[in-house]
PDB file of N, CA and C in Angstrom:
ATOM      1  N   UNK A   1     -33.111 -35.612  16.906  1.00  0.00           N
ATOM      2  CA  UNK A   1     -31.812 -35.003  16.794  1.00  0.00           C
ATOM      3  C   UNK A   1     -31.942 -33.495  16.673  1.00  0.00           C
ATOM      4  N   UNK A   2     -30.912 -32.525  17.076  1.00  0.00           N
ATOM      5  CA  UNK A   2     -30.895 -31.175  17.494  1.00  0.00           C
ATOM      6  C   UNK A   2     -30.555 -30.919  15.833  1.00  0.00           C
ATOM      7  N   UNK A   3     -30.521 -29.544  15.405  1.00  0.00           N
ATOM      8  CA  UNK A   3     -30.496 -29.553  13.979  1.00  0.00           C
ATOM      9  C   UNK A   3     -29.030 -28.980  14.187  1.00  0.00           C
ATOM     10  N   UNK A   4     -28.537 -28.310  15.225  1.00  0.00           N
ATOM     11  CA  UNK A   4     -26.821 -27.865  15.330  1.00  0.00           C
ATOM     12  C   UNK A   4     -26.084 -27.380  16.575  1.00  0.00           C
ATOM     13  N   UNK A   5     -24.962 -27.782  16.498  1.00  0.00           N
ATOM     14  CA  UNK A   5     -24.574 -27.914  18.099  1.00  0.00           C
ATOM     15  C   UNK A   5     -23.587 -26.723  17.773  1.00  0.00           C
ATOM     16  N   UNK A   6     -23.015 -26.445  19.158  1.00  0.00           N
ATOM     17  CA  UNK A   6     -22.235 -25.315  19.154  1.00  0.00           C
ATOM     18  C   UNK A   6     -21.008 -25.723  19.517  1.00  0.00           C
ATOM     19  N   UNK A   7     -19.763 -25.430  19.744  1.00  0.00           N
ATOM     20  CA  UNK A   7     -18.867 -25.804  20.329  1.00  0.00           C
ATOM     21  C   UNK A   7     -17.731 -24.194  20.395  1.00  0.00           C
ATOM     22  N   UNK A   8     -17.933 -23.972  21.750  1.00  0.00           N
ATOM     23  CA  UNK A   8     -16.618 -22.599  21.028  1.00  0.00           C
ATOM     24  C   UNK A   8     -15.529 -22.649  21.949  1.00  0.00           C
ATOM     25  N   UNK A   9     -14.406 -22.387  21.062  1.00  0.00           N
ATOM     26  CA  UNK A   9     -13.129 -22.789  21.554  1.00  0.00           C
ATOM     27  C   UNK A   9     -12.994 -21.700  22.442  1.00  0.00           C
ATOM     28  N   UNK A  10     -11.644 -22.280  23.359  1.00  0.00           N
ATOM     29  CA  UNK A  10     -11.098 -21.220  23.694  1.00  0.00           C
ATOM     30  C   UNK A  10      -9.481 -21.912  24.398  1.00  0.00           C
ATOM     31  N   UNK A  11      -9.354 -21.685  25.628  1.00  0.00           N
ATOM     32  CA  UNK A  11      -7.975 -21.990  26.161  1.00  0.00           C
ATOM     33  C   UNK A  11      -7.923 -23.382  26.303  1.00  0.00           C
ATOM     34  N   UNK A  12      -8.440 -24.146  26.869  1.00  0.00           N
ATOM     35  CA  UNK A  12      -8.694 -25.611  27.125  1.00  0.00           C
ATOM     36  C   UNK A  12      -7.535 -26.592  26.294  1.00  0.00           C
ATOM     37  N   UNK A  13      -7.251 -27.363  26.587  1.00  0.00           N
ATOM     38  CA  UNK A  13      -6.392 -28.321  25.532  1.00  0.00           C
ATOM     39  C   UNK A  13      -7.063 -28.543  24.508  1.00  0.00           C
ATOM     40  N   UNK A  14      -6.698 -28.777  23.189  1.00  0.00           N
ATOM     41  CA  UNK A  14      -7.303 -29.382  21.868  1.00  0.00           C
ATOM     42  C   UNK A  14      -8.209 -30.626  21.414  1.00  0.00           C
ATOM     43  N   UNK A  15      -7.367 -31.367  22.477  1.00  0.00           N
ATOM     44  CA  UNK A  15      -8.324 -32.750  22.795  1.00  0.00           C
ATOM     45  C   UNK A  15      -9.401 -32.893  23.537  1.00  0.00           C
ATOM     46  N   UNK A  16      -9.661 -31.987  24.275  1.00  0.00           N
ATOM     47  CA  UNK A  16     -10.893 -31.347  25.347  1.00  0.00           C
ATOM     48  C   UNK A  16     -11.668 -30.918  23.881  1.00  0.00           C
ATOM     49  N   UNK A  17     -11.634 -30.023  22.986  1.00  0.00           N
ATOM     50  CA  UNK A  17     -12.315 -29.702  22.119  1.00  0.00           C
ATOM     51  C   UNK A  17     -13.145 -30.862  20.899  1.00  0.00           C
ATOM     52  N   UNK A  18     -12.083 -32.047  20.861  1.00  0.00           N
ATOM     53  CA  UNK A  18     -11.751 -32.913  19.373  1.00  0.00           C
ATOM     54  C   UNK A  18     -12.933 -33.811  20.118  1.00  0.00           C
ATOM     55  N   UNK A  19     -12.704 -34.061  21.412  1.00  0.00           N
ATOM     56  CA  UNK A  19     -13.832 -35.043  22.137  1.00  0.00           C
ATOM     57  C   UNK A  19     -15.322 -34.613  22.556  1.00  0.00           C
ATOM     58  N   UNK A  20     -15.609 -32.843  21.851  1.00  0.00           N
ATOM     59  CA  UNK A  20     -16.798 -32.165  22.152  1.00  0.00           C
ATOM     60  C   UNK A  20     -16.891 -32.417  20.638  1.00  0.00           C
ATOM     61  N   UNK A  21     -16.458 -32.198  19.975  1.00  0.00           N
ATOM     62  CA  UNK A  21     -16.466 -31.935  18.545  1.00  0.00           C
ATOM     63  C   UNK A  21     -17.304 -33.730  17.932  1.00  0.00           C
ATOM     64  N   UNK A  22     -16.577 -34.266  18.552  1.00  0.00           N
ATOM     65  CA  UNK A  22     -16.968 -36.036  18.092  1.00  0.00           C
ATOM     66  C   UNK A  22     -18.463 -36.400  18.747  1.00  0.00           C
ATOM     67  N   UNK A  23     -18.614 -35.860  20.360  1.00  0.00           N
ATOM     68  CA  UNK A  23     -19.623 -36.455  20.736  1.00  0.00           C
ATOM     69  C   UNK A  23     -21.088 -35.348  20.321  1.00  0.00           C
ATOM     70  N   UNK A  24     -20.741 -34.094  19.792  1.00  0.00           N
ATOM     71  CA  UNK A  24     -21.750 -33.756  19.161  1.00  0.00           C
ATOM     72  C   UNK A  24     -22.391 -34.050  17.927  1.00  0.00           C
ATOM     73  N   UNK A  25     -21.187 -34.361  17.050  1.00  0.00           N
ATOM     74  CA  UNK A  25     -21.874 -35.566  15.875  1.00  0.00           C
ATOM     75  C   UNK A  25     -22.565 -36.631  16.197  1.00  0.00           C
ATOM     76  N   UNK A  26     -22.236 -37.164  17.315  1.00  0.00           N
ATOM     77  CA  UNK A  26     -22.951 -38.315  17.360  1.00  0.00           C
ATOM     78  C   UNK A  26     -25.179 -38.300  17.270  1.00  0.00           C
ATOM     79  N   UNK A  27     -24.648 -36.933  18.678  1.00  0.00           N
ATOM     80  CA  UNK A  27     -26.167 -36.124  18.542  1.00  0.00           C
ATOM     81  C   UNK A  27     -26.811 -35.668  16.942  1.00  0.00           C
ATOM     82  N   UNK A  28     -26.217 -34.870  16.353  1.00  0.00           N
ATOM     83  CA  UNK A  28     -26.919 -33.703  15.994  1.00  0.00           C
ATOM     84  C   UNK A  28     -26.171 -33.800  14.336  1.00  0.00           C
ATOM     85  N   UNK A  29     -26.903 -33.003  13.674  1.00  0.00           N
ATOM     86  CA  UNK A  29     -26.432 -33.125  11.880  1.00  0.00           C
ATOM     87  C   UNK A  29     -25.404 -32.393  12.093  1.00  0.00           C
ATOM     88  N   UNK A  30     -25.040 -31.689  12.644  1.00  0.00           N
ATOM     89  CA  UNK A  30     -23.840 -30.583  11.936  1.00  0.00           C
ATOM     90  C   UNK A  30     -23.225 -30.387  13.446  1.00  0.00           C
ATOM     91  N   UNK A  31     -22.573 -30.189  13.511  1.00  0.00           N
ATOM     92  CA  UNK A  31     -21.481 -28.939  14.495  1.00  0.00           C
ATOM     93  C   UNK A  31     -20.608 -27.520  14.160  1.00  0.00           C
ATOM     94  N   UNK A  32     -21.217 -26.743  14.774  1.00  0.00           N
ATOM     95  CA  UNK A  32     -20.494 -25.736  14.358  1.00  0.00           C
ATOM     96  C   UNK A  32     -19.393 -25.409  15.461  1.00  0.00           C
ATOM     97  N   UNK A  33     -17.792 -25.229  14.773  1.00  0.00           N
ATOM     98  CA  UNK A  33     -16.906 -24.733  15.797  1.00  0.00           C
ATOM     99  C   UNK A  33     -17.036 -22.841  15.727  1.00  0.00           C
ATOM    100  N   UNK A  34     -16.772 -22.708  16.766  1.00  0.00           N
ATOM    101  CA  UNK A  34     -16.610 -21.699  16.768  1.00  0.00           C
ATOM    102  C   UNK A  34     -15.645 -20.823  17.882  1.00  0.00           C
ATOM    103  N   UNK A  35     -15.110 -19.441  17.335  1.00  0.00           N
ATOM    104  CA  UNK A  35     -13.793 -18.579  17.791  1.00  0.00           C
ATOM    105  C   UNK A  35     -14.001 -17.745  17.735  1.00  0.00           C
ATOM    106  N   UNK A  36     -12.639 -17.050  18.651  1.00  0.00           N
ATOM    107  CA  UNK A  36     -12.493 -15.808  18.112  1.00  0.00           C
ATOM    108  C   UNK A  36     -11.404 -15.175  18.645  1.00  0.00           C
ATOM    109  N   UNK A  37     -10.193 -13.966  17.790  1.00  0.00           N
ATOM    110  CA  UNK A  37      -8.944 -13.998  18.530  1.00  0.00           C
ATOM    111  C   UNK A  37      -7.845 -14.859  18.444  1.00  0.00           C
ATOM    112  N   UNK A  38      -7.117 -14.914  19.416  1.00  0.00           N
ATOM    113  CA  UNK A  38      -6.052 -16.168  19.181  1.00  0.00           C
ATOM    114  C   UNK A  38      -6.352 -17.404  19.223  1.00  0.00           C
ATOM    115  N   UNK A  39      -7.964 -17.672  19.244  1.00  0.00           N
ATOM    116  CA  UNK A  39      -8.447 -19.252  19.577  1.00  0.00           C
ATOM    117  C   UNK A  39      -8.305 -19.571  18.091  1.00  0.00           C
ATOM    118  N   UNK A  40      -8.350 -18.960  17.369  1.00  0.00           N
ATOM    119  CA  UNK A  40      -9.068 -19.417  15.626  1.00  0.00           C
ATOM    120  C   UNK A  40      -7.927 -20.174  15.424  1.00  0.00           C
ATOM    121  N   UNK A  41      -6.712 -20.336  15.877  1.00  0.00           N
ATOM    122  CA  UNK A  41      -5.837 -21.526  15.399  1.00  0.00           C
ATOM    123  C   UNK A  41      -5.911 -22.673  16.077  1.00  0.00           C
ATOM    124  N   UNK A  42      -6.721 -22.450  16.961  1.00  0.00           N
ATOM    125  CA  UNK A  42      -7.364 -24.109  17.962  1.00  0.00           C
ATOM    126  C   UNK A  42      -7.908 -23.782  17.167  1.00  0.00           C
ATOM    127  N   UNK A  43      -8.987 -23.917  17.075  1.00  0.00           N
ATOM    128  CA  UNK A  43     -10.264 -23.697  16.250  1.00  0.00           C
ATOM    129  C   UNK A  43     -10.310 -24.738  14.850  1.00  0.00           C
ATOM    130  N   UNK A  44      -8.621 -23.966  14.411  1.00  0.00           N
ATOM    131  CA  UNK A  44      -8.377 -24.763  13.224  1.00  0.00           C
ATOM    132  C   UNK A  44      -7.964 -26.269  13.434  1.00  0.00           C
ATOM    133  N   UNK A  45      -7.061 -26.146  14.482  1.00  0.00           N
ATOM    134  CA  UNK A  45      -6.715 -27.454  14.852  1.00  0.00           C
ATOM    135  C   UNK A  45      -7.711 -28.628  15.152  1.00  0.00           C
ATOM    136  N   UNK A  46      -8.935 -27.966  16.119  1.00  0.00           N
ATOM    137  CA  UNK A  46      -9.431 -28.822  16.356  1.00  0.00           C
ATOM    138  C   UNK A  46      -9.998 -29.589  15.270  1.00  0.00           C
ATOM    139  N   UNK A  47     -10.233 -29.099  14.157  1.00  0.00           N
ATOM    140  CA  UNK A  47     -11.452 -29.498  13.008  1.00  0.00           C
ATOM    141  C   UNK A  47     -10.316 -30.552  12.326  1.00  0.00           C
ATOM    142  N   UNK A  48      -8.915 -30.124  12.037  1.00  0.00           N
ATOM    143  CA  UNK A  48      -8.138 -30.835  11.754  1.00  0.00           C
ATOM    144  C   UNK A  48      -7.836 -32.169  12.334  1.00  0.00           C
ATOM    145  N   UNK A  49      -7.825 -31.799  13.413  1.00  0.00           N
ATOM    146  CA  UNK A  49      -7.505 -33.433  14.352  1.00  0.00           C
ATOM    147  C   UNK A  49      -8.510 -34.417  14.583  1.00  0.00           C
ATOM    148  N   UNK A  50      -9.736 -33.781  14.581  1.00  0.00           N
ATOM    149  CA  UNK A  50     -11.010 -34.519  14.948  1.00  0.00           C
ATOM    150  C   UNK A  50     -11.431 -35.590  13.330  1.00  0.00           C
ATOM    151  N   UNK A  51     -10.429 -34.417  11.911  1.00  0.00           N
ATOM    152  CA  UNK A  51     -11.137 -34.796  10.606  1.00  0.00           C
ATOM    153  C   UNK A  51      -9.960 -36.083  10.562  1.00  0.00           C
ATOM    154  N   UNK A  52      -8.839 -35.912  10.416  1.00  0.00           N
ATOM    155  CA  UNK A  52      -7.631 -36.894  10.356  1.00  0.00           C
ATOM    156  C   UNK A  52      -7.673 -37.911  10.965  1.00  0.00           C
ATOM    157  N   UNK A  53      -7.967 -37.880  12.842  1.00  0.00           N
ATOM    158  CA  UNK A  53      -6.853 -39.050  13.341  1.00  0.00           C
ATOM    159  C   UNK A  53      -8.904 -39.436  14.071  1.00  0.00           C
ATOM    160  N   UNK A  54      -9.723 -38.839  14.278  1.00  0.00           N
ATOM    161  CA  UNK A  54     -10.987 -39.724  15.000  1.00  0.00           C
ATOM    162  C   UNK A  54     -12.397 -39.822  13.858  1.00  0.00           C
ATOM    163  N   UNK A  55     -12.265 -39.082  12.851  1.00  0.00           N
ATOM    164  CA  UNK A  55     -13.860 -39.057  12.200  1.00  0.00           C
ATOM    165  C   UNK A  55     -12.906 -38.542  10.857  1.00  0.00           C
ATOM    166  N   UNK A  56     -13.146 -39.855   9.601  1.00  0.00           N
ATOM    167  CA  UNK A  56     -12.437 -39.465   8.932  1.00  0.00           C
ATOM    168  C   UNK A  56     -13.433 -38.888   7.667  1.00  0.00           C
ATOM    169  N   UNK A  57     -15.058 -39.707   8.126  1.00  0.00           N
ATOM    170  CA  UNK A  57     -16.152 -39.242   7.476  1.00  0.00           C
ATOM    171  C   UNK A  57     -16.723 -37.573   7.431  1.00  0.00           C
ATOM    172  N   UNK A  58     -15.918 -36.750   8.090  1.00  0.00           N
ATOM    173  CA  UNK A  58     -16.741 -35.720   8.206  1.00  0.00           C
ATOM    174  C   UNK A  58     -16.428 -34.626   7.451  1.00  0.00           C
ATOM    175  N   UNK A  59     -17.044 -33.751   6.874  1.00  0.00           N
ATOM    176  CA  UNK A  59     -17.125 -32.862   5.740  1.00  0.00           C
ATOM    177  C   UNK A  59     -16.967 -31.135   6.515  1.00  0.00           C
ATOM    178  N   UNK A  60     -16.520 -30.450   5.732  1.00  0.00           N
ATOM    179  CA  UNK A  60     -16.788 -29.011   6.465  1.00  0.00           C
ATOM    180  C   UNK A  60     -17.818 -28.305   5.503  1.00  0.00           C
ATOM    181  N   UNK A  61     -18.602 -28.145   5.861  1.00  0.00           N
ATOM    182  CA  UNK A  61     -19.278 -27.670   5.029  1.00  0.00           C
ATOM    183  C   UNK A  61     -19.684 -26.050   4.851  1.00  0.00           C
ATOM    184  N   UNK A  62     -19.275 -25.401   5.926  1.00  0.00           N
ATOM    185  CA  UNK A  62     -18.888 -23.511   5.784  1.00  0.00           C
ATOM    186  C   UNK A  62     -17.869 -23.327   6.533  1.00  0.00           C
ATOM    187  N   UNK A  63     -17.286 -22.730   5.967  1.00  0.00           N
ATOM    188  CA  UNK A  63     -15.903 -21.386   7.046  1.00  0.00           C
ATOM    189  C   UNK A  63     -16.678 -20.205   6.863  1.00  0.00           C
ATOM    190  N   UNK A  64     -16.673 -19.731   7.769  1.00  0.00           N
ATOM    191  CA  UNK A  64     -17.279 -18.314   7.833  1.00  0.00           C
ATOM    192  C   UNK A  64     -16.326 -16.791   8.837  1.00  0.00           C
ATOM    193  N   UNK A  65     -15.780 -16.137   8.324  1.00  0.00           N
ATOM    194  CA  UNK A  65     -14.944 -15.325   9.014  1.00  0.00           C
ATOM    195  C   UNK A  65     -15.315 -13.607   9.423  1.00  0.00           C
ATOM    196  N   UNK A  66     -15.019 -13.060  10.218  1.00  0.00           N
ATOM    197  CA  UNK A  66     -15.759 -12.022  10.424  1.00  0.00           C
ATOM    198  C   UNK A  66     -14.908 -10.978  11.483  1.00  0.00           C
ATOM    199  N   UNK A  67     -15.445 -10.185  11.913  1.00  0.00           N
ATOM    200  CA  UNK A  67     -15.113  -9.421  12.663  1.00  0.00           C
ATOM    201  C   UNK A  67     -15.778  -8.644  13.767  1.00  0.00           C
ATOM    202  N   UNK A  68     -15.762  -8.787  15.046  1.00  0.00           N
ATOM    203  CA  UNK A  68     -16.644  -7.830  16.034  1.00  0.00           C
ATOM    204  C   UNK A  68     -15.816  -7.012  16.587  1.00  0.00           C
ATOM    205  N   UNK A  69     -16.770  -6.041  17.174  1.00  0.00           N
ATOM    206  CA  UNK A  69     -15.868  -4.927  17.852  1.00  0.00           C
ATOM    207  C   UNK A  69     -16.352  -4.823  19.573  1.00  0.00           C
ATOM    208  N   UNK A  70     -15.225  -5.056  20.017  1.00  0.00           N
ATOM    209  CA  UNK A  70     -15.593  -5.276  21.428  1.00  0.00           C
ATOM    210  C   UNK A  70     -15.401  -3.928  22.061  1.00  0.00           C
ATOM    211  N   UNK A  71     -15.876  -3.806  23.266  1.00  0.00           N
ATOM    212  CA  UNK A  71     -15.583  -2.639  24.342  1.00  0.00           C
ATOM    213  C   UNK A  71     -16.690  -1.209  23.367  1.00  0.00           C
ATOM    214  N   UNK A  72     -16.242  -0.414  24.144  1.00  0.00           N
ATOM    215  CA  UNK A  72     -16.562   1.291  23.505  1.00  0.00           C
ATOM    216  C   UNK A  72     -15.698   2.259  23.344  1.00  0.00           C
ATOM    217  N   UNK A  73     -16.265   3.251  22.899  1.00  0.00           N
ATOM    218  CA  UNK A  73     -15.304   4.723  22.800  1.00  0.00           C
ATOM    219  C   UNK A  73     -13.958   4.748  22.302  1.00  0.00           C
ATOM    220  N   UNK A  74     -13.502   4.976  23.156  1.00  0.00           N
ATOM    221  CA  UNK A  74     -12.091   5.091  22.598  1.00  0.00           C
ATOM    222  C   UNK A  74     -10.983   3.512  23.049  1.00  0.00           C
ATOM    223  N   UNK A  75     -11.736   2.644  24.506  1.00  0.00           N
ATOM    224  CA  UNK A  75     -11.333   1.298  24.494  1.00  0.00           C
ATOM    225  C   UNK A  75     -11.630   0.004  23.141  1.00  0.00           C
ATOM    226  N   UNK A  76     -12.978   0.634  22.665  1.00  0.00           N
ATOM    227  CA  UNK A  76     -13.066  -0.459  21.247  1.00  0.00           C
ATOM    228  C   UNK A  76     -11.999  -0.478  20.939  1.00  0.00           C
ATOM    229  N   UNK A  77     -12.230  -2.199  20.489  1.00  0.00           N
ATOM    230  CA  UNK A  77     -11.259  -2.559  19.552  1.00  0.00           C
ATOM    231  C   UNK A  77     -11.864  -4.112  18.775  1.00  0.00           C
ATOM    232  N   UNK A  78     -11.167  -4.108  17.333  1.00  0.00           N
ATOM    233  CA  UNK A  78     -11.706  -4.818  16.716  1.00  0.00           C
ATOM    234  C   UNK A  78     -11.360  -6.592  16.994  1.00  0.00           C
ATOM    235  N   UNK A  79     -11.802  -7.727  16.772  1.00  0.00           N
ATOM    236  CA  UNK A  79     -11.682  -8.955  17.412  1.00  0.00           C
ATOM    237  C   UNK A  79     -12.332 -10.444  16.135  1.00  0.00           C
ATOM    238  N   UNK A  80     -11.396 -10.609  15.463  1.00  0.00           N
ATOM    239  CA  UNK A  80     -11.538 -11.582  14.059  1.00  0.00           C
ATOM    240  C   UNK A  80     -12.268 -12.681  14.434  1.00  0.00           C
ATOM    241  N   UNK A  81     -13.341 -13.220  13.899  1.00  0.00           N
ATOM    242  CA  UNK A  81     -13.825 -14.381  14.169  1.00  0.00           C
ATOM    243  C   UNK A  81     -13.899 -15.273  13.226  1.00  0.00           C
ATOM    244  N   UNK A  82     -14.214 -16.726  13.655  1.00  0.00           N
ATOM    245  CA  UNK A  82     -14.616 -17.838  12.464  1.00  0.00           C
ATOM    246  C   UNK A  82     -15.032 -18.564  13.149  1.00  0.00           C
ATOM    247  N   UNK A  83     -16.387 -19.179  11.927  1.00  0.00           N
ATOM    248  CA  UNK A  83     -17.436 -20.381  12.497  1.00  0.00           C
ATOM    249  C   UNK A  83     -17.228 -21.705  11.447  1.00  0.00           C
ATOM    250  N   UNK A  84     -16.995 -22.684  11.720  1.00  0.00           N
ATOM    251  CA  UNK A  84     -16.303 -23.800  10.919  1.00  0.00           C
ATOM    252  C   UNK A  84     -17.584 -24.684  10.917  1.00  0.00           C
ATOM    253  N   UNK A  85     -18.356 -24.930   9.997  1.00  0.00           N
ATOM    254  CA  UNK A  85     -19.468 -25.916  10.250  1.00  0.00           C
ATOM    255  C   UNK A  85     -19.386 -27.152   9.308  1.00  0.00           C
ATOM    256  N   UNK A  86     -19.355 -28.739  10.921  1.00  0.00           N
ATOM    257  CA  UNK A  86     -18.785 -29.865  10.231  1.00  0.00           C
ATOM    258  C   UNK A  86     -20.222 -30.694   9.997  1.00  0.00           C
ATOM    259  N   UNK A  87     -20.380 -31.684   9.465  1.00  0.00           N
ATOM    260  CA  UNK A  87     -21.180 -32.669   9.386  1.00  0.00           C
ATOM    261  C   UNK A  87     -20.668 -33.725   8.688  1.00  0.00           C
ATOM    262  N   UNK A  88     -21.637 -34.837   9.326  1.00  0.00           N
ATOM    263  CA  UNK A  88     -20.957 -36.146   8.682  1.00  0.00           C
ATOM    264  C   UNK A  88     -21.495 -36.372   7.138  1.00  0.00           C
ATOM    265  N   UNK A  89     -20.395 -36.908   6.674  1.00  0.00           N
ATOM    266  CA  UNK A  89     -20.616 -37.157   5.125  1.00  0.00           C
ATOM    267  C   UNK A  89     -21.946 -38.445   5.152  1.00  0.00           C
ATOM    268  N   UNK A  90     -22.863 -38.483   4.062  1.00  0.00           N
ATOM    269  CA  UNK A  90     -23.733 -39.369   4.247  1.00  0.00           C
ATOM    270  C   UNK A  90     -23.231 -40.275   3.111  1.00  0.00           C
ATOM    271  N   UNK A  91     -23.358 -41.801   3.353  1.00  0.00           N
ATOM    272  CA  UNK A  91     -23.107 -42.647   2.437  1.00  0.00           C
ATOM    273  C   UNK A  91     -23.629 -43.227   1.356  1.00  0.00           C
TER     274      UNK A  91
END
């Protein structure tokens, strides 16, 4: 087993995400979601929908939030991120 998978959101439907989100647990100890921008409310969703209505075992075990700065000079500009890392609860 991989020690952590990636998953990063973006435009895609939610359920496109909830069904990456599920079949990487199956692989690997942890999944990390990850965003950035206007995705971080998929982002949120997805962890939500995947924890509620398909994997009711699974734990979050970091939110992590941040900030990068994209472009240069005088086009920089700043761009909010978050990394949501799930794993399954062990019994």
């Amino acid at each position: 087993m991989s020690e952590d998978e990636r998953i990063y959101v973006g435009s895609k439907p939610i359920l496109s995400y909830v069904t990456a989100v599920v079949t990487a647990l199956q692989r690997a100890d942890s999944v990390k979601v990850l965003a950035r921008g206007r995705a971080i409310s998929s982002a949120v969703d997805v962890v939500e929908v995947t924890k509620r209505s398909f994997m009711t075992d699974i734990a979050v075990d970091d939110i992590s939030i941040g900030t990068e700065r994209l472009g240069e000079g005088d086009a920089a500009r700043n761009v909010s991120t978050i990394a949501i890392t799930l794993s399954r609860q062990k019994s």
